[in-house]
PDB file of N, CA and C in Angstrom:
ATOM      1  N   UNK A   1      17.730   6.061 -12.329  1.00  0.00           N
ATOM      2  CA  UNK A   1      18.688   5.752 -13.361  1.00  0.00           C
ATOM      3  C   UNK A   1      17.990   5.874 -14.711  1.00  0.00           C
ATOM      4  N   UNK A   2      18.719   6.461 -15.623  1.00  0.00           N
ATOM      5  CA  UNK A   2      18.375   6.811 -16.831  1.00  0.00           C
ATOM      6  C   UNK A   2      18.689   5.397 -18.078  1.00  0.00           C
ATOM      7  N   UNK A   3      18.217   4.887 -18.818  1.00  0.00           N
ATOM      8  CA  UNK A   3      18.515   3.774 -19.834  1.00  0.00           C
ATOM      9  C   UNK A   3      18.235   4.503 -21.278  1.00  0.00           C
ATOM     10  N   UNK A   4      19.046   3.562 -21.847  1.00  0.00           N
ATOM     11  CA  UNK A   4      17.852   3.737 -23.377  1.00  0.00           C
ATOM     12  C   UNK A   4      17.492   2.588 -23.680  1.00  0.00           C
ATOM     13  N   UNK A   5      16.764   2.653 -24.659  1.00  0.00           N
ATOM     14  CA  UNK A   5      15.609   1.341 -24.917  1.00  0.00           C
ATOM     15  C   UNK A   5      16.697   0.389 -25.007  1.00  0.00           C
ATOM     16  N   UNK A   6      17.574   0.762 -26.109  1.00  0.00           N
ATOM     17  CA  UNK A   6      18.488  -0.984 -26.214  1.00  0.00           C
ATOM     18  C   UNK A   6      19.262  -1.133 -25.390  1.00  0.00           C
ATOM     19  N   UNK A   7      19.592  -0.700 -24.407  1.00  0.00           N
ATOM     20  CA  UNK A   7      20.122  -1.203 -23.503  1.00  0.00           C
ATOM     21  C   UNK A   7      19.634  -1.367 -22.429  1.00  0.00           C
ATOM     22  N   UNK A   8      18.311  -1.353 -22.263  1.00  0.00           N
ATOM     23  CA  UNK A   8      17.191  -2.044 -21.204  1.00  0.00           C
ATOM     24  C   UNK A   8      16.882  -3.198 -22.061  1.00  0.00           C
ATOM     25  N   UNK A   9      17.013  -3.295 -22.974  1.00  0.00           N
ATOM     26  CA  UNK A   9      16.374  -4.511 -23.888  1.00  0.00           C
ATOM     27  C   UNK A   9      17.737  -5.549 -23.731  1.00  0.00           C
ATOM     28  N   UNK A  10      18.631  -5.225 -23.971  1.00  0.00           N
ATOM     29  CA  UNK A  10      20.078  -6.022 -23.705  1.00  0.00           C
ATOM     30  C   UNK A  10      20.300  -6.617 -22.206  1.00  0.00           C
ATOM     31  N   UNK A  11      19.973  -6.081 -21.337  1.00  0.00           N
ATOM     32  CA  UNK A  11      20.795  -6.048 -19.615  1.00  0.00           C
ATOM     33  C   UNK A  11      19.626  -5.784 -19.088  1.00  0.00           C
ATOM     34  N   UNK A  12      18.167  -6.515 -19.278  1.00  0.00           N
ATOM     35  CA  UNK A  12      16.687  -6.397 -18.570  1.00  0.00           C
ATOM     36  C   UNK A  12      16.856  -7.040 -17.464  1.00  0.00           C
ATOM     37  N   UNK A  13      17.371  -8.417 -17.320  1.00  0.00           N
ATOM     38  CA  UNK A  13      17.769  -8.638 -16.204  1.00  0.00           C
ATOM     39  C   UNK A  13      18.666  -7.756 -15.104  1.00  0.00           C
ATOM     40  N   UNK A  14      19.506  -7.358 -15.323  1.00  0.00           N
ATOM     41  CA  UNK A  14      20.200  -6.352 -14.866  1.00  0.00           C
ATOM     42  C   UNK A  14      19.328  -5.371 -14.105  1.00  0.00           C
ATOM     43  N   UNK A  15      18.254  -4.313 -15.063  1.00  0.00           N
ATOM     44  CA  UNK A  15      17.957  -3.418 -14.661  1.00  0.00           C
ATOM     45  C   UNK A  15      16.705  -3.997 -13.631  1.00  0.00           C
ATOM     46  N   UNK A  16      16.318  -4.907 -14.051  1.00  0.00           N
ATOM     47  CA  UNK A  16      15.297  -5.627 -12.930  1.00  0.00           C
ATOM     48  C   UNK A  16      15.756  -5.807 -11.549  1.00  0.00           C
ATOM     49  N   UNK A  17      16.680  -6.147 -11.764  1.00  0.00           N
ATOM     50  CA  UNK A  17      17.430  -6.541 -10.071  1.00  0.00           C
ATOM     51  C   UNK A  17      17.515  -5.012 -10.000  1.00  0.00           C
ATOM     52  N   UNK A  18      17.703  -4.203 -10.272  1.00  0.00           N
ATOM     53  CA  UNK A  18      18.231  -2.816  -9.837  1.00  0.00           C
ATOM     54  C   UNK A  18      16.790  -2.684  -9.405  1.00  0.00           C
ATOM     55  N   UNK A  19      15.494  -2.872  -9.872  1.00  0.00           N
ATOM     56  CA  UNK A  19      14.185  -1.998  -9.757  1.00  0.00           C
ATOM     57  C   UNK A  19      13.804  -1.454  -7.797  1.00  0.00           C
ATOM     58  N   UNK A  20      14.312  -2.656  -6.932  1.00  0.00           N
ATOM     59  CA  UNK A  20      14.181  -2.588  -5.584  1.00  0.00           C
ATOM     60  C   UNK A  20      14.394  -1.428  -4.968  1.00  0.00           C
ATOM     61  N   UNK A  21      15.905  -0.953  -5.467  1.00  0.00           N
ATOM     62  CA  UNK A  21      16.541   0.276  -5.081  1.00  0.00           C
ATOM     63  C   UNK A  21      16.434   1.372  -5.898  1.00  0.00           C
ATOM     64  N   UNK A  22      15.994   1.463  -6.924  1.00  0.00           N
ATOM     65  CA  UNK A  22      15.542   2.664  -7.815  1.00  0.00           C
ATOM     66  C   UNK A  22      14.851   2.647  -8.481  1.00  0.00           C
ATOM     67  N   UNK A  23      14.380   3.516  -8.991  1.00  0.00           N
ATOM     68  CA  UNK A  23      13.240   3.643 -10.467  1.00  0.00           C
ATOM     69  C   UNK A  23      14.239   3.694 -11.789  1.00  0.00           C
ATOM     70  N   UNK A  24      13.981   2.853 -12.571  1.00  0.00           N
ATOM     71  CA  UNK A  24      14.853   3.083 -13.705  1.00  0.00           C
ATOM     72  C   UNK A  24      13.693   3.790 -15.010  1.00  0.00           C
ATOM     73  N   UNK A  25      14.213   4.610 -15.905  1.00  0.00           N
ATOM     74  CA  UNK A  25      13.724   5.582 -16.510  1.00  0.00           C
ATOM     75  C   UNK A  25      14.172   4.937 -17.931  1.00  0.00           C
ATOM     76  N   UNK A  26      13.388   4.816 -18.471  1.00  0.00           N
ATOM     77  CA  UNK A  26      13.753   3.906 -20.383  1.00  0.00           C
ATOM     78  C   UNK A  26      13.393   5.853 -21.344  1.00  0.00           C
ATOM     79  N   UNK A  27      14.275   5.659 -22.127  1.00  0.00           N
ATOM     80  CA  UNK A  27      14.547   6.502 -23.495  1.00  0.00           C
ATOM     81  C   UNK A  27      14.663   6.068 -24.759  1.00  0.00           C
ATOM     82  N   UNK A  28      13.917   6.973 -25.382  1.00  0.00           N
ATOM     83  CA  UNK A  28      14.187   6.455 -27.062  1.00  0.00           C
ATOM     84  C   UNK A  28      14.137   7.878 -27.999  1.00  0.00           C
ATOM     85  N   UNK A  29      15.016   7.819 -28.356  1.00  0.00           N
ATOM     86  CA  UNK A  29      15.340   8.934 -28.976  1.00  0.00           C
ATOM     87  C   UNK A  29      15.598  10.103 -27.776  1.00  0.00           C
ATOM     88  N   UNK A  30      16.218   9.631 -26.579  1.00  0.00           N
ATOM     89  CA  UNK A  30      16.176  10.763 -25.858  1.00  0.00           C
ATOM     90  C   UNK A  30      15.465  11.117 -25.310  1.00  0.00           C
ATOM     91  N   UNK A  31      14.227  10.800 -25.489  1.00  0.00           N
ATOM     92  CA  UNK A  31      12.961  10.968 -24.773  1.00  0.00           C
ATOM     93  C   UNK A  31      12.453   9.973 -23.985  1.00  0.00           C
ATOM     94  N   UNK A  32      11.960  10.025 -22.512  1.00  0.00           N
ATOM     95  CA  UNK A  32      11.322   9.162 -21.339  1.00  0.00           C
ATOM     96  C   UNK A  32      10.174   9.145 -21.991  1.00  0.00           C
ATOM     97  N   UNK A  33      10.127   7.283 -22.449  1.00  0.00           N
ATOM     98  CA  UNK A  33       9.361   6.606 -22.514  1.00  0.00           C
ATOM     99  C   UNK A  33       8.119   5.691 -21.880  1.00  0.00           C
ATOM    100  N   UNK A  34       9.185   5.097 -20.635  1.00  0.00           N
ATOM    101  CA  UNK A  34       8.483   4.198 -19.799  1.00  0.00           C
ATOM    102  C   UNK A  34       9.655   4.266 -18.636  1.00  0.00           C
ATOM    103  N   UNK A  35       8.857   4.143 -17.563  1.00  0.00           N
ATOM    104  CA  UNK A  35       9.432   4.003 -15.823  1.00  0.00           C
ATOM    105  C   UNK A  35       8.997   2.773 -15.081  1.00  0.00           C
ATOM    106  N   UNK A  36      10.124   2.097 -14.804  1.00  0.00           N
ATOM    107  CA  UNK A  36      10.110   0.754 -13.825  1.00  0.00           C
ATOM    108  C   UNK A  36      10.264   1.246 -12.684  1.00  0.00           C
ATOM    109  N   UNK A  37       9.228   0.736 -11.284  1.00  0.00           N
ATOM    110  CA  UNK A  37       8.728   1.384 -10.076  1.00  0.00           C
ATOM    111  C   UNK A  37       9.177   0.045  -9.558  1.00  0.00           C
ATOM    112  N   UNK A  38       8.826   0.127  -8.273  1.00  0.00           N
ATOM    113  CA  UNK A  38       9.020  -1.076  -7.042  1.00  0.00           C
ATOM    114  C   UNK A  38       7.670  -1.149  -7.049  1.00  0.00           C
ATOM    115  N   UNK A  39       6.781  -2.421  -7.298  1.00  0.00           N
ATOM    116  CA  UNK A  39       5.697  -2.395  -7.344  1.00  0.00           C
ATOM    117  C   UNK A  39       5.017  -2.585  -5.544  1.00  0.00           C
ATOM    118  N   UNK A  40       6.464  -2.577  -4.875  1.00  0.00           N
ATOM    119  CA  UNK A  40       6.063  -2.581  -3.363  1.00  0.00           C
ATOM    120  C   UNK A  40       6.029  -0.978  -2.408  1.00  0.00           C
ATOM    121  N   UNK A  41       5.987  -0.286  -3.494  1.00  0.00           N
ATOM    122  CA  UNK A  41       6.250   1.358  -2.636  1.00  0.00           C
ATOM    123  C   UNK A  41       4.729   2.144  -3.363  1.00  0.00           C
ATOM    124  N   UNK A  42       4.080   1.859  -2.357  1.00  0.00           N
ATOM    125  CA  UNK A  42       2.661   3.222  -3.206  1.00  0.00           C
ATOM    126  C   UNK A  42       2.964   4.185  -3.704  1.00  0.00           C
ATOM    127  N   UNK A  43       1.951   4.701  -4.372  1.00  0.00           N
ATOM    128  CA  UNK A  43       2.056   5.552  -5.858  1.00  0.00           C
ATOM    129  C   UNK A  43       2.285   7.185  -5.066  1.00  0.00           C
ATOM    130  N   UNK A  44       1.797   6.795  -3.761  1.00  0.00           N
ATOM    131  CA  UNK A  44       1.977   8.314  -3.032  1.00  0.00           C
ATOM    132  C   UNK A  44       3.137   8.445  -2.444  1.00  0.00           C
ATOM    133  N   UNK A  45       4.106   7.383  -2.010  1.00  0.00           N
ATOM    134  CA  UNK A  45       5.235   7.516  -1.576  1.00  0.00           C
ATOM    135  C   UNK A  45       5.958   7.977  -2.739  1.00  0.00           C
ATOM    136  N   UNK A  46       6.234   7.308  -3.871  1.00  0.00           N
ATOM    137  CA  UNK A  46       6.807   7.408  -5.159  1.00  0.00           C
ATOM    138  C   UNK A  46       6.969   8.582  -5.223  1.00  0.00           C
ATOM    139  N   UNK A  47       5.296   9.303  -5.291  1.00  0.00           N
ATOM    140  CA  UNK A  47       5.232  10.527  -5.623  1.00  0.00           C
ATOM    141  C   UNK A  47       5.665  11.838  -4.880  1.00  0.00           C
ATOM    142  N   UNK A  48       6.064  11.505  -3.549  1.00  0.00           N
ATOM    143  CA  UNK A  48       6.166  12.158  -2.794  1.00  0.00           C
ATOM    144  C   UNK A  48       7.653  12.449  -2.647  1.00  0.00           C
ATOM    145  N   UNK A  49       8.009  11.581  -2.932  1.00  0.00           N
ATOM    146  CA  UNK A  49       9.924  11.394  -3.464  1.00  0.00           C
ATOM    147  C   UNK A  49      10.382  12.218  -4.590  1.00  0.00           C
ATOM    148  N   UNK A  50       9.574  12.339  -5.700  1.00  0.00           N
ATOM    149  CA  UNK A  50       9.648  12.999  -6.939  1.00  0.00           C
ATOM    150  C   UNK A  50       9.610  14.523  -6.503  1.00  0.00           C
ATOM    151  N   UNK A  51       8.599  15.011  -5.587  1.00  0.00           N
ATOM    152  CA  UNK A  51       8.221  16.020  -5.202  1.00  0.00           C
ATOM    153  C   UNK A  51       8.922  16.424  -3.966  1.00  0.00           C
ATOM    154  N   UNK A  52       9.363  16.049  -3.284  1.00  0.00           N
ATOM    155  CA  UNK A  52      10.498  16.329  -2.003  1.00  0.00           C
ATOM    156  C   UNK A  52      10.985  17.626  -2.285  1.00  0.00           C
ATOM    157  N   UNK A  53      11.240  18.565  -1.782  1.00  0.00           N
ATOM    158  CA  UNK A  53      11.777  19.979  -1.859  1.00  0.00           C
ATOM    159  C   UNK A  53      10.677  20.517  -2.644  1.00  0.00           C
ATOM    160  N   UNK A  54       9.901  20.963  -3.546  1.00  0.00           N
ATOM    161  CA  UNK A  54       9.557  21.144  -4.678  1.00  0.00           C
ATOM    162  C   UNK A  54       7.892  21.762  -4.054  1.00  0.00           C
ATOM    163  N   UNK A  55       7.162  20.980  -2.988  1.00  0.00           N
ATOM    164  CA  UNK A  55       6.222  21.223  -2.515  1.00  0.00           C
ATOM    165  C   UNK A  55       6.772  21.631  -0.975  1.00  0.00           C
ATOM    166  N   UNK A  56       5.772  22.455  -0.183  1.00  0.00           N
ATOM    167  CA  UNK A  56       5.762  22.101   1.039  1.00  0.00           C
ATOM    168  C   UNK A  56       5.631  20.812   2.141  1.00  0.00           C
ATOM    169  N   UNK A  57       6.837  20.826   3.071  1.00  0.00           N
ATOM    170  CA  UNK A  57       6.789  19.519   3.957  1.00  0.00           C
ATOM    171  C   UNK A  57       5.488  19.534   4.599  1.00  0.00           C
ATOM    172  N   UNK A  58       4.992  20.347   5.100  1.00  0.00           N
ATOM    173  CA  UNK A  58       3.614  20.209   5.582  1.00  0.00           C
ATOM    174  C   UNK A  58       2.374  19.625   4.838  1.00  0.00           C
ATOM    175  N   UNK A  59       2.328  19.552   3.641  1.00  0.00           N
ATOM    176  CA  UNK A  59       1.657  18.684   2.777  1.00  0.00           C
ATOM    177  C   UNK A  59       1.689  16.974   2.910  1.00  0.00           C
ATOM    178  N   UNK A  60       0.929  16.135   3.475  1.00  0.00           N
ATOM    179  CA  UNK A  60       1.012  15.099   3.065  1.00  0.00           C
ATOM    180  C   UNK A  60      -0.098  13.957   2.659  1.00  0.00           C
ATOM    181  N   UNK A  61      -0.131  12.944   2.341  1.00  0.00           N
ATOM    182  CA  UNK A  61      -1.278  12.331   1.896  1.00  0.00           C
ATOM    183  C   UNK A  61      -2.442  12.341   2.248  1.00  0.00           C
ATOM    184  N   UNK A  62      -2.516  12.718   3.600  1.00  0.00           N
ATOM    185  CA  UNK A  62      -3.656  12.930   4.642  1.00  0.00           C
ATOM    186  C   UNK A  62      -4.587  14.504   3.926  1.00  0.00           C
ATOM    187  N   UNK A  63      -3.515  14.965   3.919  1.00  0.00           N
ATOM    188  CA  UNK A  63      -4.091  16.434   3.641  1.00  0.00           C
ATOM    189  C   UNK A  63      -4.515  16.819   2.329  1.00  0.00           C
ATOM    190  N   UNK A  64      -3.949  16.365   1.337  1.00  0.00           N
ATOM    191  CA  UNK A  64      -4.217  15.835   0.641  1.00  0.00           C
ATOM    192  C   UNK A  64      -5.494  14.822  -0.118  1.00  0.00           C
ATOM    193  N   UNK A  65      -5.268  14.376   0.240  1.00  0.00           N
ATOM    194  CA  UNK A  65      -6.796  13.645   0.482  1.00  0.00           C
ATOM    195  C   UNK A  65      -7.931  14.273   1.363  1.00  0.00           C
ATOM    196  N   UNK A  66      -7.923  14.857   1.913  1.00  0.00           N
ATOM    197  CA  UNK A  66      -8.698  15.617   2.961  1.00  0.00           C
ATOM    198  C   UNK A  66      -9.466  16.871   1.539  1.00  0.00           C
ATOM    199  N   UNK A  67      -8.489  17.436   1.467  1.00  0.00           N
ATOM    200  CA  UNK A  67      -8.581  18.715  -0.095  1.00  0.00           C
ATOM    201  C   UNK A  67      -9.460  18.221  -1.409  1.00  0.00           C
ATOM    202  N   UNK A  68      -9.073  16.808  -1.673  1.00  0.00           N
ATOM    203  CA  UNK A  68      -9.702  16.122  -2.401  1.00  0.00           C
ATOM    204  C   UNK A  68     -10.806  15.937  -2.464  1.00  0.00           C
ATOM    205  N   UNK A  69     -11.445  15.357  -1.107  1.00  0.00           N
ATOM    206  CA  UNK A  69     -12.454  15.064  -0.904  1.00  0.00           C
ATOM    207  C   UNK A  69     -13.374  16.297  -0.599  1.00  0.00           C
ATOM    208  N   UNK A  70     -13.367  17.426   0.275  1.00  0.00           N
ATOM    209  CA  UNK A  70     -13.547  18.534   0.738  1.00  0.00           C
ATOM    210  C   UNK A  70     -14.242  19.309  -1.207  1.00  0.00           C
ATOM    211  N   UNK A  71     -14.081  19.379  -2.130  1.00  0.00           N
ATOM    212  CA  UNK A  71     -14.265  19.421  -3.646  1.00  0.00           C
ATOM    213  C   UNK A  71     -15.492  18.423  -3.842  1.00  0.00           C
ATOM    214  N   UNK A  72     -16.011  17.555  -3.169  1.00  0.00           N
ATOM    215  CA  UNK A  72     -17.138  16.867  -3.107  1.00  0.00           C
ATOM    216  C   UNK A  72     -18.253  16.959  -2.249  1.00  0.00           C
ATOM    217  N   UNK A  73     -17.939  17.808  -1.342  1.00  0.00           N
ATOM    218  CA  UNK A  73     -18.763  17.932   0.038  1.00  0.00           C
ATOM    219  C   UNK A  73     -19.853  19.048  -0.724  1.00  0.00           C
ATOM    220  N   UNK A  74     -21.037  18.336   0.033  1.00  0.00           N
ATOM    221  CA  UNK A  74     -22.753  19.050  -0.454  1.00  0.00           C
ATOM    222  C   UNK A  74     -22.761  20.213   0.855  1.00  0.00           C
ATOM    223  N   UNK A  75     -23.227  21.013   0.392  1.00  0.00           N
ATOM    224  CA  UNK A  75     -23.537  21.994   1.553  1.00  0.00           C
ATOM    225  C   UNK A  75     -24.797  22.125   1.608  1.00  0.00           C
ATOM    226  N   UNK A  76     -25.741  21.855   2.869  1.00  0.00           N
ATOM    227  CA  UNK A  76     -27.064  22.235   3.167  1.00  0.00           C
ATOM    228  C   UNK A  76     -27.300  23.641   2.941  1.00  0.00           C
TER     229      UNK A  76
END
């Protein structure tokens, strides 16, 4: 859900109770400012939601992290 500042500032309660079931998105001047998350859903699920269609399903945190780390590995 999309807000603008004064009316996240007006109905904060409001958009708080909403935070469980969505990410709410704050604007000012039209422009995304700041994003309220479920501070109970990791940053990789989140992210992985954002990215749904967009990347390959075969990609996931595992592999991911695997790639990551693999960029650090010493070779004898």
């Amino acid at each position: 859900m999309e807000v603008t500042a004064t009316e996240f500032k007006t109905k904060f309660g409001y958009f708080l109770s909403l935070v469980p079931s969505q990410d709410i998105w704050i604007t000012k001047n039209g422009k995304p400012v700041a994003r309220l998350v479920d501070p109970n859903v990791s940053a990789v699920d989140a992210i992985s939601g954002i990215l749904k269609g967009k990347i390959s399903d075969s990609i996931d945190q595992y592999s991911l992290r695997d790639e990551r780390l693999s960029r650090y590995e010493i070779n004898d």
